[in-house]
Protein backbone atom coordinates (compact mmCIF):
# COMPACT_ATOMS: atom_id res chain seq x y z
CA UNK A 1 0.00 0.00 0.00
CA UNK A 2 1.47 3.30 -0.34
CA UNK A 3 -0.52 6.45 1.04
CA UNK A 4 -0.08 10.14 -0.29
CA UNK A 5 -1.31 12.94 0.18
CA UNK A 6 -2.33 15.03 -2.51
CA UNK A 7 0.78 15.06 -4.97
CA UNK A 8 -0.90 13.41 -7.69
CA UNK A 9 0.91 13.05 -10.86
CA UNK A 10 4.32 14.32 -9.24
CA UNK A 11 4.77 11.28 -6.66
CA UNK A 12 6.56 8.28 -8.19
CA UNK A 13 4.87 5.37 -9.35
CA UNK A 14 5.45 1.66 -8.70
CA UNK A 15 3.70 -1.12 -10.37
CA UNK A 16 2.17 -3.60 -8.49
CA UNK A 17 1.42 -1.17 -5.68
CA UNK A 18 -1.89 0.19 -4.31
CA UNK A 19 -2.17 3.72 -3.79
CA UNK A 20 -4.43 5.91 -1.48
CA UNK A 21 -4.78 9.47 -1.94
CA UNK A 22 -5.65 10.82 1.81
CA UNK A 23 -6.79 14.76 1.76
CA UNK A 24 -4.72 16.37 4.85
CA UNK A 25 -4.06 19.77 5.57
CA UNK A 26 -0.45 20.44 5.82
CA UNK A 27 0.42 20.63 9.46
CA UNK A 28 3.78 22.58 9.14
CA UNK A 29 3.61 26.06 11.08
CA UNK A 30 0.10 25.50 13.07
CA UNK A 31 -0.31 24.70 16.85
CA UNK A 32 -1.17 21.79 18.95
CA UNK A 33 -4.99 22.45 18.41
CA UNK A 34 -4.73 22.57 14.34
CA UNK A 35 -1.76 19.27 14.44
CA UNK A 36 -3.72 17.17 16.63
CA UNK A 37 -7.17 16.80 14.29
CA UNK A 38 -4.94 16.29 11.52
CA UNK A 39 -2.99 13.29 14.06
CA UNK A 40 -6.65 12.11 14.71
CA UNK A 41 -7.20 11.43 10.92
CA UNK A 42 -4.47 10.13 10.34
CA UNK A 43 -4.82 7.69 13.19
CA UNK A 44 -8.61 6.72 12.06
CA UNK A 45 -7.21 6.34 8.09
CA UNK A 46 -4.32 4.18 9.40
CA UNK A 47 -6.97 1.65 11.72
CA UNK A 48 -9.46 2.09 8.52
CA UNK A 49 -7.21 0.79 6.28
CA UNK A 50 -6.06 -2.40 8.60
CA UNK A 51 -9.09 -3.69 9.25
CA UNK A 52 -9.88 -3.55 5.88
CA UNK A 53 -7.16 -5.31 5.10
CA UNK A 54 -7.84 -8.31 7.66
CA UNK A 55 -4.91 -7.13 9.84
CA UNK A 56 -6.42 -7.20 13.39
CA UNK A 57 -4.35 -6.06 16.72
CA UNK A 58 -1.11 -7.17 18.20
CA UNK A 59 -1.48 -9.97 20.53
């Protein structure tokens, strides 16, 4: 799987790969109260993704 963010044609390109284009705001210059939403998503997009895969917690 490989995740990006928004660079469309301008990220490289493997074959055999599955991409994901998550929509995040850029996080660079903003607080603890703008960063941590963006964490959050991340976070939800990152469990999302492994249970849809089948992958379930560490035992």
């Amino acid at each position: 799987m490989v995740i990006t963010r928004g660079c469309g044609d301008a990220c490289p390109f493997f074959f055999g790969r599955t991409y994901l284009d998550w929509k995040l705001e850029d996080p660079a210059g903003r607080g603890v109260e703008a960063v941590c939403p963006i964490r959050d998503g991340i976070e939800q997009g990152v469990r999302g993704l492994l249970t849809g895969l089948g992958v379930g917690p560490a035992a």
